[in-house]
N, C-alpha and C. Protein backbone atom coordinates (compact mmCIF):
# COMPACT_ATOMS: atom_id res chain seq x y z
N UNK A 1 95.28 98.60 103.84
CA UNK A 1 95.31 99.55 102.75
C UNK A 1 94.20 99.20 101.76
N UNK A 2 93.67 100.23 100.94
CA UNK A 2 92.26 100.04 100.16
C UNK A 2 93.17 100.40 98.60
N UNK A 3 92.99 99.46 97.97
CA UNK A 3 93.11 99.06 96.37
C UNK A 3 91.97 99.82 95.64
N UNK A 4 92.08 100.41 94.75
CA UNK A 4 91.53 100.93 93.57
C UNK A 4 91.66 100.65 92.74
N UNK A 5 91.70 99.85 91.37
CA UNK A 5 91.71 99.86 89.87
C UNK A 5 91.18 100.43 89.16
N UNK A 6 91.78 100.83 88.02
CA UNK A 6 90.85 101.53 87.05
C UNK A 6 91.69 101.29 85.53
N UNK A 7 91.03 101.76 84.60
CA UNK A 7 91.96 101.87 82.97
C UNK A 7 91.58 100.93 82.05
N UNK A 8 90.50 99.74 82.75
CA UNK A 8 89.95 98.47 81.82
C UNK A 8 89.84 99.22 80.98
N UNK A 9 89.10 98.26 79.62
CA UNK A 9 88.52 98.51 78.67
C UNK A 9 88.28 97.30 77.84
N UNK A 10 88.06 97.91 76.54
CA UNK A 10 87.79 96.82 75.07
C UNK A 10 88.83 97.61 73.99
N UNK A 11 89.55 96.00 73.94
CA UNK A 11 90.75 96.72 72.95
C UNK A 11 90.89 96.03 72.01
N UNK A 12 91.48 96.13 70.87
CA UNK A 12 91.61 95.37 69.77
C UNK A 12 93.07 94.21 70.33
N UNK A 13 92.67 93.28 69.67
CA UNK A 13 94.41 92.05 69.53
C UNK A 13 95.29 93.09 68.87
N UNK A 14 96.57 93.25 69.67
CA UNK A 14 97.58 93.84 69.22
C UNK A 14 97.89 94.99 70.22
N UNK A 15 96.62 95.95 70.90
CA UNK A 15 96.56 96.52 70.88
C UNK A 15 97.43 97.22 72.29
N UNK A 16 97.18 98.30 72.98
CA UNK A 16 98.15 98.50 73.89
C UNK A 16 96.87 99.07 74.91
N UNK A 17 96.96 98.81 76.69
CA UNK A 17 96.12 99.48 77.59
C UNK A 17 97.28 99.16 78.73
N UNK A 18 97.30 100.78 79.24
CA UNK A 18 97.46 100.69 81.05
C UNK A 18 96.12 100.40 82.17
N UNK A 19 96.50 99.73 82.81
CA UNK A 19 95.66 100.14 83.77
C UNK A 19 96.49 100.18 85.41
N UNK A 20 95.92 100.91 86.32
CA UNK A 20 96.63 101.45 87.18
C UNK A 20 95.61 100.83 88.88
N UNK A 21 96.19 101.57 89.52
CA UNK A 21 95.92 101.12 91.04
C UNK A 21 96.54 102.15 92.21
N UNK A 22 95.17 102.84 92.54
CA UNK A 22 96.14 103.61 93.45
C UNK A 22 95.68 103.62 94.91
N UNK A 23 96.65 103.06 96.02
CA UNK A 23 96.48 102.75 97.24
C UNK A 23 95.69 103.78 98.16
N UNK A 24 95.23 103.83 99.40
CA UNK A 24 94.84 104.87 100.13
C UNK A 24 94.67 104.26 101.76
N UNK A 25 94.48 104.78 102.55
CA UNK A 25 94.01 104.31 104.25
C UNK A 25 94.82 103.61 104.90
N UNK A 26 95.90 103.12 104.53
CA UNK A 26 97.10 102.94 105.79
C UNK A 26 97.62 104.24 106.21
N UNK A 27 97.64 104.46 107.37
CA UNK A 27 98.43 105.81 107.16
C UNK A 27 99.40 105.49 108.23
N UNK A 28 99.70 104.19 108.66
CA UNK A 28 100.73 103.51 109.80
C UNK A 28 102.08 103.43 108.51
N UNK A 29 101.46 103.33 107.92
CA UNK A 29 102.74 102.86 106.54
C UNK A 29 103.51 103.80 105.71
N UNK A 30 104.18 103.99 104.72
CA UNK A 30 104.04 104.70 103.61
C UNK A 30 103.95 103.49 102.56
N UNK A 31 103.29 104.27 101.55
CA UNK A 31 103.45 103.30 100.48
C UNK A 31 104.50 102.29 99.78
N UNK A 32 105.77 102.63 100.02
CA UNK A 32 106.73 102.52 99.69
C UNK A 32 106.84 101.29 100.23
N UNK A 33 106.61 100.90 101.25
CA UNK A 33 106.50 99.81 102.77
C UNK A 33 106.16 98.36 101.76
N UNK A 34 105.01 98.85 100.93
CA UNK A 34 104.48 97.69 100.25
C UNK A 34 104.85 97.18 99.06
N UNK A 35 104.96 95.89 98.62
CA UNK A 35 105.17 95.23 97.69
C UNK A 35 103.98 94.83 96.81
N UNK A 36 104.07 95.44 95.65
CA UNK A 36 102.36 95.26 94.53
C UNK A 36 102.38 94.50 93.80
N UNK A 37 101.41 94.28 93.48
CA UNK A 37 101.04 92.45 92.30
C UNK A 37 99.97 93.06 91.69
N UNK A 38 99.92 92.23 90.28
CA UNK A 38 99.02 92.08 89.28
C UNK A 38 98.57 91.03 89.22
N UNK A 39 97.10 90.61 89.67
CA UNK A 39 96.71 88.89 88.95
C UNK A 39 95.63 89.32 88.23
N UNK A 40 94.79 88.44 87.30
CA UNK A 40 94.06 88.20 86.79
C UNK A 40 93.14 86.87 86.88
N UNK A 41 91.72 87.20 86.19
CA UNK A 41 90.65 86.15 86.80
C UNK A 41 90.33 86.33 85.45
N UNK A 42 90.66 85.23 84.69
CA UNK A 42 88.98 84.85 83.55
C UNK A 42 87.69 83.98 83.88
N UNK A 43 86.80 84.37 83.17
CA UNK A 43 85.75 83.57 83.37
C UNK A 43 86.00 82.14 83.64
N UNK A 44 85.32 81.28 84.19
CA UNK A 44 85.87 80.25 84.34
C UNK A 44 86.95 79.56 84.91
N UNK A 45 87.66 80.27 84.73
CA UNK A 45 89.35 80.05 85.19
C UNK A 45 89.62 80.75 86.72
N UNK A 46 91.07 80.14 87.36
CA UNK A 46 91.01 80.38 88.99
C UNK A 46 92.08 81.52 88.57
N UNK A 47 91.89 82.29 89.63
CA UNK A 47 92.69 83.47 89.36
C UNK A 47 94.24 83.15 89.05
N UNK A 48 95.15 83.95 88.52
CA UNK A 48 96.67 83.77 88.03
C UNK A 48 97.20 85.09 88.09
N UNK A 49 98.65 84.81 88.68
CA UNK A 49 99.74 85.77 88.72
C UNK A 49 99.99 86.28 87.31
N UNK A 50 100.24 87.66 87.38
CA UNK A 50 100.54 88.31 86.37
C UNK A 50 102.02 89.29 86.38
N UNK A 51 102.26 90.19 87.63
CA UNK A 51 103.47 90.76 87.66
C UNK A 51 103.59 90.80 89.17
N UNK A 52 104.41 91.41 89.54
CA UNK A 52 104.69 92.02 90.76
C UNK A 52 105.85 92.57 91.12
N UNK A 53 105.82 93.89 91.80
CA UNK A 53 107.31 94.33 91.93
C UNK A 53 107.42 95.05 93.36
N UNK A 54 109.10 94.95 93.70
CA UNK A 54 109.12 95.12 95.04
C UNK A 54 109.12 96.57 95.18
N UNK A 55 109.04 96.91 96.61
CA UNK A 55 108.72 97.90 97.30
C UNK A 55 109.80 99.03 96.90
N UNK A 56 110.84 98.90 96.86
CA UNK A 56 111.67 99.71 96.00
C UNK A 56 111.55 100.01 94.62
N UNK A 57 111.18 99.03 93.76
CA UNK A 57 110.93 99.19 92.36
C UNK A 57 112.14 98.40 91.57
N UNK A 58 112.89 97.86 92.51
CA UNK A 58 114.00 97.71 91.87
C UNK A 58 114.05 96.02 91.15
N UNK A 59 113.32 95.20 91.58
CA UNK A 59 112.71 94.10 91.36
C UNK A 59 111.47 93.46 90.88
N UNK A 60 111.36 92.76 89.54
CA UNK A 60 110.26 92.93 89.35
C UNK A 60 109.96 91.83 88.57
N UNK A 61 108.54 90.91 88.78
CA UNK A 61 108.60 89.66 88.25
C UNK A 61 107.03 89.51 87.66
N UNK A 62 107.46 88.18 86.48
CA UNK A 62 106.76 88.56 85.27
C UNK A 62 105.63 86.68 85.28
N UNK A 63 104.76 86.80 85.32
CA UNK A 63 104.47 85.21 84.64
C UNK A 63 105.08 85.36 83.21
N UNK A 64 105.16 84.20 82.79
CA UNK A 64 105.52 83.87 81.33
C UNK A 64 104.74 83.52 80.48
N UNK A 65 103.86 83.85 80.43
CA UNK A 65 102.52 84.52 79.41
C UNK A 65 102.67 85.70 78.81
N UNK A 66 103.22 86.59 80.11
CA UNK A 66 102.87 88.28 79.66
C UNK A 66 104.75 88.55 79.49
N UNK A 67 105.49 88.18 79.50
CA UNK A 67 106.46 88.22 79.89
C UNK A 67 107.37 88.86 78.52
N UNK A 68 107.36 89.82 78.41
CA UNK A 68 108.06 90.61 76.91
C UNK A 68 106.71 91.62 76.37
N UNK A 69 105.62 91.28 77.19
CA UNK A 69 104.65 92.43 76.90
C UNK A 69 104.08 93.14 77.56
N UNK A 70 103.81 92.83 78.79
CA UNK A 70 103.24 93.86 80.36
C UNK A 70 104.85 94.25 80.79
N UNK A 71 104.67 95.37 81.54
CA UNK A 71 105.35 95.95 82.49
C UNK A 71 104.83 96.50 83.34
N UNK A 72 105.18 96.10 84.62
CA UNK A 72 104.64 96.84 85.78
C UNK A 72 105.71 97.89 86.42
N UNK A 73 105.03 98.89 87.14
CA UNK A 73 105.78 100.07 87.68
C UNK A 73 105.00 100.60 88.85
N UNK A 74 105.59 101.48 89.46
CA UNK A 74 105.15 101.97 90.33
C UNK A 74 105.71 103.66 90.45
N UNK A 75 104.84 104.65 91.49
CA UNK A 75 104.77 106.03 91.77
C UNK A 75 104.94 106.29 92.61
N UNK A 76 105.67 105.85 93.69
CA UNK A 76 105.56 105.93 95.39
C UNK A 76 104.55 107.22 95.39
N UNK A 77 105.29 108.41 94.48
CA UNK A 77 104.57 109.85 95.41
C UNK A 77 103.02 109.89 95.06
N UNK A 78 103.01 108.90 93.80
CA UNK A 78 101.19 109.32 93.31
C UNK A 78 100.82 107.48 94.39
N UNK A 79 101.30 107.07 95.03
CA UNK A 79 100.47 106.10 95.83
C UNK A 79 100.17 105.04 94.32
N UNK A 80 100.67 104.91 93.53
CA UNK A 80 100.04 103.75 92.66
C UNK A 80 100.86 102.97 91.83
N UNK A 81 100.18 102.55 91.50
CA UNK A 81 101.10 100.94 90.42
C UNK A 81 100.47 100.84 89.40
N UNK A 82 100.88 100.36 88.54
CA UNK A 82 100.69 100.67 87.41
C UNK A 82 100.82 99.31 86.30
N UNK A 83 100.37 98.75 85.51
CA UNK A 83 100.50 97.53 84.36
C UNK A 83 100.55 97.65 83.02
N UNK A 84 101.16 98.19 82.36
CA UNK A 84 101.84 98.68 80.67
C UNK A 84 101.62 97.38 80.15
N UNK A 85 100.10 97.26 78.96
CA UNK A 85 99.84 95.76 78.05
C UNK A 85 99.71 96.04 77.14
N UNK A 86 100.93 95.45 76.21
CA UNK A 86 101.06 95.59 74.97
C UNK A 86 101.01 94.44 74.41
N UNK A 87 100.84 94.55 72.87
CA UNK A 87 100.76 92.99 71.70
C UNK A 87 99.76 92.51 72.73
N UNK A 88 98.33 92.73 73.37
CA UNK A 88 97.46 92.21 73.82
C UNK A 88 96.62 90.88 72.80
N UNK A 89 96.14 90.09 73.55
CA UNK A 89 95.66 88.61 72.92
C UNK A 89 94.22 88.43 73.20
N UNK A 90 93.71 88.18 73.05
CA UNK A 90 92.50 87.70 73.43
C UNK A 90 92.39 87.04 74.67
N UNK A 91 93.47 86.04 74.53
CA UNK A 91 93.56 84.98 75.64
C UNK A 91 93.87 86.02 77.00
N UNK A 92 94.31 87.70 77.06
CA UNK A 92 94.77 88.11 78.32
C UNK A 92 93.36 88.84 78.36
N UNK A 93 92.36 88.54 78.04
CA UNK A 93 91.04 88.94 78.71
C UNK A 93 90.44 88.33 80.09
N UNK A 94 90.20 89.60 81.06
CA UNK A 94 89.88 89.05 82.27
C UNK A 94 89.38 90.42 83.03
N UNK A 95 89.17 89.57 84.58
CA UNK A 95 89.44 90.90 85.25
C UNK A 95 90.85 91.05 86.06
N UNK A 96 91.30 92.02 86.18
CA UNK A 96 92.37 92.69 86.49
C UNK A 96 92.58 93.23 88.17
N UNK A 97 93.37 92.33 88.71
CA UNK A 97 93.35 92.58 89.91
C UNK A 97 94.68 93.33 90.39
N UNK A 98 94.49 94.21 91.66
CA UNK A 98 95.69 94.77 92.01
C UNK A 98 95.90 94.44 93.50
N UNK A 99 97.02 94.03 94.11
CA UNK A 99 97.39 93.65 95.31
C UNK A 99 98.48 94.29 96.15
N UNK A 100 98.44 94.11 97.41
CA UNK A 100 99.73 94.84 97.97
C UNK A 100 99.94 93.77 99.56
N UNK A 101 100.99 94.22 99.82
CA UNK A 101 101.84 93.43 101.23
C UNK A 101 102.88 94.21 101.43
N UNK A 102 103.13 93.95 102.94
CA UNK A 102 104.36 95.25 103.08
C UNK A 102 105.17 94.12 104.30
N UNK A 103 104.63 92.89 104.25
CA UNK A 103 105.51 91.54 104.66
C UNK A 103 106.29 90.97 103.58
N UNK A 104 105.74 90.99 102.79
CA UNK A 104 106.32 90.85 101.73
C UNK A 104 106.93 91.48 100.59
N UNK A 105 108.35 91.62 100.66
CA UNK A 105 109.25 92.91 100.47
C UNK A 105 109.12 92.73 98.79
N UNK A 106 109.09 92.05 97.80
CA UNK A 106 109.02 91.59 96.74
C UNK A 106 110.76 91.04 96.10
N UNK A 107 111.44 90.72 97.13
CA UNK A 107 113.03 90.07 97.06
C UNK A 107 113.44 89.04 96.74
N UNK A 108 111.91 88.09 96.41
CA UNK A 108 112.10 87.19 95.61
C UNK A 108 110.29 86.86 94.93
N UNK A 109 110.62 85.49 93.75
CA UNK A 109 109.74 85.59 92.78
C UNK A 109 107.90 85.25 93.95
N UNK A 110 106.68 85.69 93.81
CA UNK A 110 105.95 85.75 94.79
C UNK A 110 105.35 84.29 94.52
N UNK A 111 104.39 84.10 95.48
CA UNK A 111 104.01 82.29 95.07
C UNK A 111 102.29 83.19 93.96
N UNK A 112 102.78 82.36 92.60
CA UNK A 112 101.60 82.67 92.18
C UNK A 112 100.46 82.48 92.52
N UNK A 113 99.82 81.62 93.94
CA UNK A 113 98.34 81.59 94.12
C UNK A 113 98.17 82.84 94.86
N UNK A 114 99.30 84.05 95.26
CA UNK A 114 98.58 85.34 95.35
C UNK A 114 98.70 85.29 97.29
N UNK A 115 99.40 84.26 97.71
CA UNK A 115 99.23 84.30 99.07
C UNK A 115 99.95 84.86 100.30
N UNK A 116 100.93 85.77 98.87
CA UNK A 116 102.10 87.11 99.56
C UNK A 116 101.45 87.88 99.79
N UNK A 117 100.18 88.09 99.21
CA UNK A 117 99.16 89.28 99.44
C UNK A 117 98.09 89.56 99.98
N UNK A 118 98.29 90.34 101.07
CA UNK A 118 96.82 90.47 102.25
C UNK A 118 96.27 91.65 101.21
N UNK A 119 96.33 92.29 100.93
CA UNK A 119 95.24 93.16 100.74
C UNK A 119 94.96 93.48 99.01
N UNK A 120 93.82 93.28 98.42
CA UNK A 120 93.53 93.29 97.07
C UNK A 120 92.18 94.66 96.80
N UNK A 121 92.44 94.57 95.47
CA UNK A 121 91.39 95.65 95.78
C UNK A 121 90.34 95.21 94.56
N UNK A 122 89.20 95.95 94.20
CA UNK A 122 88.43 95.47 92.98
C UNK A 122 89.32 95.21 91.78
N UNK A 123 88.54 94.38 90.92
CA UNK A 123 88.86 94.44 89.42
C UNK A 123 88.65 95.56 88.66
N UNK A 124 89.61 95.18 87.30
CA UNK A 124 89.14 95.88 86.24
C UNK A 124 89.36 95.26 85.58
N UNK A 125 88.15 95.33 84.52
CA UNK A 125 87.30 94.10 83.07
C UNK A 125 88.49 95.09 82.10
N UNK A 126 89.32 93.96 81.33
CA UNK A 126 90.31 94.03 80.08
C UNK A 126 89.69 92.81 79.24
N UNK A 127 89.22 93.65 78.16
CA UNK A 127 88.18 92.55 77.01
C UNK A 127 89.31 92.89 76.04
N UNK A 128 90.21 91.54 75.59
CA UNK A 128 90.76 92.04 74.13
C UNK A 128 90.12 91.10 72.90
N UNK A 129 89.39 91.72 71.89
CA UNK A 129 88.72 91.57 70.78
C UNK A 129 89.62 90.73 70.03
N UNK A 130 89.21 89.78 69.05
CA UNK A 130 90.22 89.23 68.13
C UNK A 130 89.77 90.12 66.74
């Protein structure tokens, strides 16, 4: 399956941005099949778990950084997933990665080095300003 991101930007500290992800080219699957993740990459720094939720929607897990301020979701029918960032920090500046697996049902918490997930797609640059 082919990952899309989009919705970066430059936002003020405090401030609120979605950014989204919408799947395409399995067509052995439905979307639904797959389990989606959020990580992030700062400069310098090795990439890190951010959310992820299972293939139903009904499960859904948080690092404890973002944890009372992102929410992740998903659209089965629009094919995408989605990351709700609010009270943004400076420190959650990066790029913004979106992931999927459909081995991995999302039924329990994922291993944060990201290795539930075969298929990722580009970034998207989230600059938050102080």
């Amino acid at each position: 399956v082919q990952l899309q991101a989009s919705g970066g930007g430059l936002v003020q500290a405090g401030g609120s941005l979605r950014v989204s992800c919408v799947a395409s080219g399995d067509t052995s699957s439905d979307f639904s099949d797959y389990a989606l993740g959020w990580f992030r990459q700062a400069p310098g720094k090795e990439r890190e778990f951010v959310a992820a939720i299972s293939t139903t929607g009904g499960n859904t897990y948080y690092a404890d950084s973002v944890k009372g301020r992102f929410t992740i979701s998903r659209d089965n029918a629009k094919h995408t997933v989605y990351l709700q960032m609010n009270s943004l920090k400076p420190e959650d500046t990066a790029v913004y990665f979106c992931a999927a697996d459909k081995f991995y049902t999302g039924s329990h918490y994922p291993d944060p080095r990201g290795v539930d997930f075969d298929s990722w797609g580009r970034g998207t640059q989230v600059t938050v300003s102080s």
